[in-house]
Protein backbone atom coordinates (compact mmCIF):
# COMPACT_ATOMS: atom_id res chain seq x y z
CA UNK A 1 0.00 0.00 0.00
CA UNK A 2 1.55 3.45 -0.98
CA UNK A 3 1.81 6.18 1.56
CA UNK A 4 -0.47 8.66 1.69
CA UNK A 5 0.54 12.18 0.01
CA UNK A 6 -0.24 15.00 2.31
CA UNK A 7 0.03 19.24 1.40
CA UNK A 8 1.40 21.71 4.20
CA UNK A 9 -0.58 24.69 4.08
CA UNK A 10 0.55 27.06 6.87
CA UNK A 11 2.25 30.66 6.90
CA UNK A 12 4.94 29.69 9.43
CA UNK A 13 7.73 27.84 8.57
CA UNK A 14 8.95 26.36 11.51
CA UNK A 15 5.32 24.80 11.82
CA UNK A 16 5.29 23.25 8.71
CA UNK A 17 9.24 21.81 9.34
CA UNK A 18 7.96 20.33 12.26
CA UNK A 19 5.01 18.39 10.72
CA UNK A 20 7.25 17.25 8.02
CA UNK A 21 9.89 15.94 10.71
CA UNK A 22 7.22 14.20 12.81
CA UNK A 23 5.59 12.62 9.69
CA UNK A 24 8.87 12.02 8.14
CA UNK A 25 9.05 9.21 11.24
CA UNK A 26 6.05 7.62 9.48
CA UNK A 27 7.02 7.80 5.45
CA UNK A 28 5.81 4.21 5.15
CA UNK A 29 2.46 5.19 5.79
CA UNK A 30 2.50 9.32 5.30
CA UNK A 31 4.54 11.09 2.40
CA UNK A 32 4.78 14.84 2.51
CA UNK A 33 4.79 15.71 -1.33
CA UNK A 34 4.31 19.82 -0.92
CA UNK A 35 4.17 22.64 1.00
CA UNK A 36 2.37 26.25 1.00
CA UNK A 37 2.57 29.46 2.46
CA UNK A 38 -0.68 30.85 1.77
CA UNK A 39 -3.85 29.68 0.78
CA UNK A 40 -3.41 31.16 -3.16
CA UNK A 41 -0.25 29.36 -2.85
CA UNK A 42 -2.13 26.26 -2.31
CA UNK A 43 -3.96 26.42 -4.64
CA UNK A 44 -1.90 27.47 -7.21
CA UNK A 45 0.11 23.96 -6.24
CA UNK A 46 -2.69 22.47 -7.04
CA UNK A 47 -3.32 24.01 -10.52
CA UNK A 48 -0.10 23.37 -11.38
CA UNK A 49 -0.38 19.31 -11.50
CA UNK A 50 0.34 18.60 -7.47
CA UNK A 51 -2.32 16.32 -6.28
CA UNK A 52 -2.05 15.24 -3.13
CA UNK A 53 -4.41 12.92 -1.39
CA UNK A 54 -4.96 14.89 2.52
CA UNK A 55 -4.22 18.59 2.34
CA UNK A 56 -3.26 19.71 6.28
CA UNK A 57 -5.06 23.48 6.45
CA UNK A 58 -4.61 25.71 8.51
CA UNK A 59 -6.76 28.68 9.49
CA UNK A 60 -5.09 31.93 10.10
CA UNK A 61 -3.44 32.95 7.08
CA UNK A 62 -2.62 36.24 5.17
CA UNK A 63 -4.48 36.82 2.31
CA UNK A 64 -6.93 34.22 1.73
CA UNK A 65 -7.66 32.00 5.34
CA UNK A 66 -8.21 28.57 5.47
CA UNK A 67 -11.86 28.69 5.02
CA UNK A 68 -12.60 30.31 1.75
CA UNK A 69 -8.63 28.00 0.53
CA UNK A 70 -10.94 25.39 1.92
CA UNK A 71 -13.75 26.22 0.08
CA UNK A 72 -12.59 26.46 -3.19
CA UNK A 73 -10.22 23.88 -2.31
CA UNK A 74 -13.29 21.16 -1.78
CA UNK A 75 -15.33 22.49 -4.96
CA UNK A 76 -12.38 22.22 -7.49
CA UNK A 77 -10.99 18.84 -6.09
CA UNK A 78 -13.77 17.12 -3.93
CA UNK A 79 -10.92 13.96 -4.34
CA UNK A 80 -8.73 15.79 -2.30
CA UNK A 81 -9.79 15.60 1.51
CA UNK A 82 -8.72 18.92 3.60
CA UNK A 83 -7.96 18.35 7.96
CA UNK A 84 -8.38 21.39 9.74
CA UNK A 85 -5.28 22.03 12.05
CA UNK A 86 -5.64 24.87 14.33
CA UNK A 87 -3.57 26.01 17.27
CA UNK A 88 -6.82 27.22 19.15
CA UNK A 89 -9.83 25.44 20.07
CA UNK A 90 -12.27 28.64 18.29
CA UNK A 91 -15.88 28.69 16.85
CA UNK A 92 -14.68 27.75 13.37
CA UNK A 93 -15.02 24.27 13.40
CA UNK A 94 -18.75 24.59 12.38
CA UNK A 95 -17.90 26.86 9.42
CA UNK A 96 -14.40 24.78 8.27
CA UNK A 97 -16.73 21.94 8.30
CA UNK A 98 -19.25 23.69 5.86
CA UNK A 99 -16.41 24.46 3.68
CA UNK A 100 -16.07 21.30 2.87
CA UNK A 101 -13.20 20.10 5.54
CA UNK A 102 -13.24 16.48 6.30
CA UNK A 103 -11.46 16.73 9.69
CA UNK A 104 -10.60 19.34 12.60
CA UNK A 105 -7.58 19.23 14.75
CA UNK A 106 -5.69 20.69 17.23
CA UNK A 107 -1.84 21.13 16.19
CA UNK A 108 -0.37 19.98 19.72
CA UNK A 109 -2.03 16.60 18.77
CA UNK A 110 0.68 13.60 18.77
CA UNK A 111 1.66 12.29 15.78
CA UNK A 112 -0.38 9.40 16.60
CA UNK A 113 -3.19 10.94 16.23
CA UNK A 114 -2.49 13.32 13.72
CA UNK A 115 -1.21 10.01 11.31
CA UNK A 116 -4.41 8.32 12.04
CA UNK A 117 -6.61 11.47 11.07
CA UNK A 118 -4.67 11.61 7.64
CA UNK A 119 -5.91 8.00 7.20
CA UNK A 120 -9.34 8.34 8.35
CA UNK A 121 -9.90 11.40 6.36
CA UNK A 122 -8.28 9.75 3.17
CA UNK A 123 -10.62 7.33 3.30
CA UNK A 124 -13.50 9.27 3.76
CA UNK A 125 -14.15 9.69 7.08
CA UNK A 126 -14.80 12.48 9.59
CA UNK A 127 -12.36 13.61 12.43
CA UNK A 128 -13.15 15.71 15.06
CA UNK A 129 -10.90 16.31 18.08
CA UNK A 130 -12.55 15.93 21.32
CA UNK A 131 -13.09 19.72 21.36
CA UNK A 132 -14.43 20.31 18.03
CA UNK A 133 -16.83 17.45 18.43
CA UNK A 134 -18.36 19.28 21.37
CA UNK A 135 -18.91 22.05 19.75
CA UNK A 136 -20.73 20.54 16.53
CA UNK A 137 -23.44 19.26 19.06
CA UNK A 138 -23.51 22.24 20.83
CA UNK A 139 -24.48 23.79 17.34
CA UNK A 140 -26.90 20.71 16.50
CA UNK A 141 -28.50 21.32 19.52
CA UNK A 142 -29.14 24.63 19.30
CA UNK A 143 -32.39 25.64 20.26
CA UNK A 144 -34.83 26.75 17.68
CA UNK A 145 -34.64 30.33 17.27
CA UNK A 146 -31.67 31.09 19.16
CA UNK A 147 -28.78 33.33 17.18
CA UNK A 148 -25.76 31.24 16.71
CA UNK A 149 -22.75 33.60 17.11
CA UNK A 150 -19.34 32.47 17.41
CA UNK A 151 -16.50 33.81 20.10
CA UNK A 152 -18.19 32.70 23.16
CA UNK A 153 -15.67 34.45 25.37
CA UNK A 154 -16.84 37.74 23.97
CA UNK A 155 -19.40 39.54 26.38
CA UNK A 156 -23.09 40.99 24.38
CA UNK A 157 -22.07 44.53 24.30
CA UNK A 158 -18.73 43.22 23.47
CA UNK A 159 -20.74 41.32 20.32
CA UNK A 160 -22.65 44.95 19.02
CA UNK A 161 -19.38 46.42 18.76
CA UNK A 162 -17.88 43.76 16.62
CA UNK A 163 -21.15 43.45 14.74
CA UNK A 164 -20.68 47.53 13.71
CA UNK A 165 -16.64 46.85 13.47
CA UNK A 166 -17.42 44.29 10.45
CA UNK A 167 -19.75 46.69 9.29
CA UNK A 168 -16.80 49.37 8.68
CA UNK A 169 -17.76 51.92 11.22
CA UNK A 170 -15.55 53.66 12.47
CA UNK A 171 -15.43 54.10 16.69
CA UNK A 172 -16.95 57.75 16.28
CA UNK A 173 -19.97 55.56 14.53
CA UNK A 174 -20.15 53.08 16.95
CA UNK A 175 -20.31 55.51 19.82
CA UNK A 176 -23.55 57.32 18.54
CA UNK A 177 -25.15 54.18 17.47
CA UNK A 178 -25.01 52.31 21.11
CA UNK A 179 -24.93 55.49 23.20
CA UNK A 180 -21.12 55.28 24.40
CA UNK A 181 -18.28 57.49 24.02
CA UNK A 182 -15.48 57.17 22.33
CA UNK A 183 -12.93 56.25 24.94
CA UNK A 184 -14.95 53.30 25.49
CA UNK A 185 -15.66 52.27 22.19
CA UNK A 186 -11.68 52.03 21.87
CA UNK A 187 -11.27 50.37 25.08
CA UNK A 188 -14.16 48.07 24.26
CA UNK A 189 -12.27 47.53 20.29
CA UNK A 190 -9.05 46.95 22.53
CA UNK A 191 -10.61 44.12 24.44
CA UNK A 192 -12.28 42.33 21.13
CA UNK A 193 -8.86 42.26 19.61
CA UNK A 194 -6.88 40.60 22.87
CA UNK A 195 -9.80 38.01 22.92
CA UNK A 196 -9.65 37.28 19.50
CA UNK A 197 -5.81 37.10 19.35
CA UNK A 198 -6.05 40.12 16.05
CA UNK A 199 -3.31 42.14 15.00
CA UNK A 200 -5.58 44.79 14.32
CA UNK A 201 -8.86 46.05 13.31
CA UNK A 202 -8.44 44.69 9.99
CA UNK A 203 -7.37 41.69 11.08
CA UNK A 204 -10.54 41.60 13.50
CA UNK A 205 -12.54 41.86 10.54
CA UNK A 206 -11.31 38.87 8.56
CA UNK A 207 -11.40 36.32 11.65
CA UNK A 208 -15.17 37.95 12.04
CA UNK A 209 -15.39 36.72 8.53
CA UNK A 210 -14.03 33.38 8.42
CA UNK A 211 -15.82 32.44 11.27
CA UNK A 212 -18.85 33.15 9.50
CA UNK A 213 -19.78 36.06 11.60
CA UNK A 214 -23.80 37.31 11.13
CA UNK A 215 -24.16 40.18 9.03
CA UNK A 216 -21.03 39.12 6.96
């Protein structure tokens, strides 16, 4: 049985030397046959002739993220299967999934598990880290009616400001539409962007995007 042919796709380079090291440990099973930067990269790779059979994605990239590389990803090449690997445990696992991605991990999982993910996925299955999974049924679940937002460590008010930040407001905006002042609108933009890890606002946006945020 030949080993599987997997695609790097992550923006730092150390990463994607150290998932080519730890898989290197398993070429009988798992061959590493490209790597990208970006997600155009990617997908340019891909255009080009390389066709690998598991393409490792990850989210948080510049220029196009791993949801919309995902997306077109899936549509072009719906032989190729696409596993999620993301350094933080986030709301996009729902939306990655919708993109077409056949699995969802965390990258501090062991090569273990990561090798038996690649095989699962290759062969048509769906992964889901312990994490993930619990937030699938948590979306499942859902009660009728109620708004499904992601970033559940942001507070409501915290919410209506990113809601008008995606919106391209600007804080003088957002202070006369929800009655606050400016100070606090940039304290409140200050808070959004340590939560959701963003360089800065525009930054904020594109996570808001990926992650399918309403109004987006």
């Amino acid at each position: 049985m030949s080993a599987i042919r997997v695609l790097v796709v992550d923006d730092h380079v150390f990463y994607r030397e150290g998932v080519k090291t730890l898989l290197g440990t398993r070429a009988d099973e798992v061959a590493v046959v490209g790597e990208a930067a970006t997600g155009e990269e990617a997908l340019d790779l891909l255009a080009s002739s390389l066709r690998p059979d598991v393409v490792l994605m990850d989210l948080r990239m510049p220029g196009m993220g791993g949801i919309a590389t995902t997306r077109q990803l899936t549509a072009a090449y719906p032989e190729v299967a696409v596993l999620v690997l993301t350094m933080n445990d986030d709301d996009s696992v729902v939306p990655a999934l919708r993109a077409g991605a056949r699995g969802y991990l965390l990258k501090d999982a062991s090569v273990d598990d990561l090798v038996r993910a690649i095989t699962s996925v290759d062969r048509g299955s769906a992964v889901l880290g312990p994490e993930a999974a619990a937030r699938v049924h948590e979306h499942i679940v859902r009660p009728p009616g109620r708004p499904e937002l992601p970033f559940r460590d942001l507070t409501e008010r915290e919410h209506d400001l990113l809601a008008e930040l995606v919106r391209g407001r600007t804080n003088e905006e957002i202070a006369l539409r929800l009655g606050l002042t400016p100070k606090t609108v940039r304290n409140y933009v200050s808070n959004i962007l340590a939560k959701l890890h963003a360089r800065d606002r525009t930054h904020l946006v594109v996570i808001a995007r990926e992650a399918g945020y309403p109004g987006t």
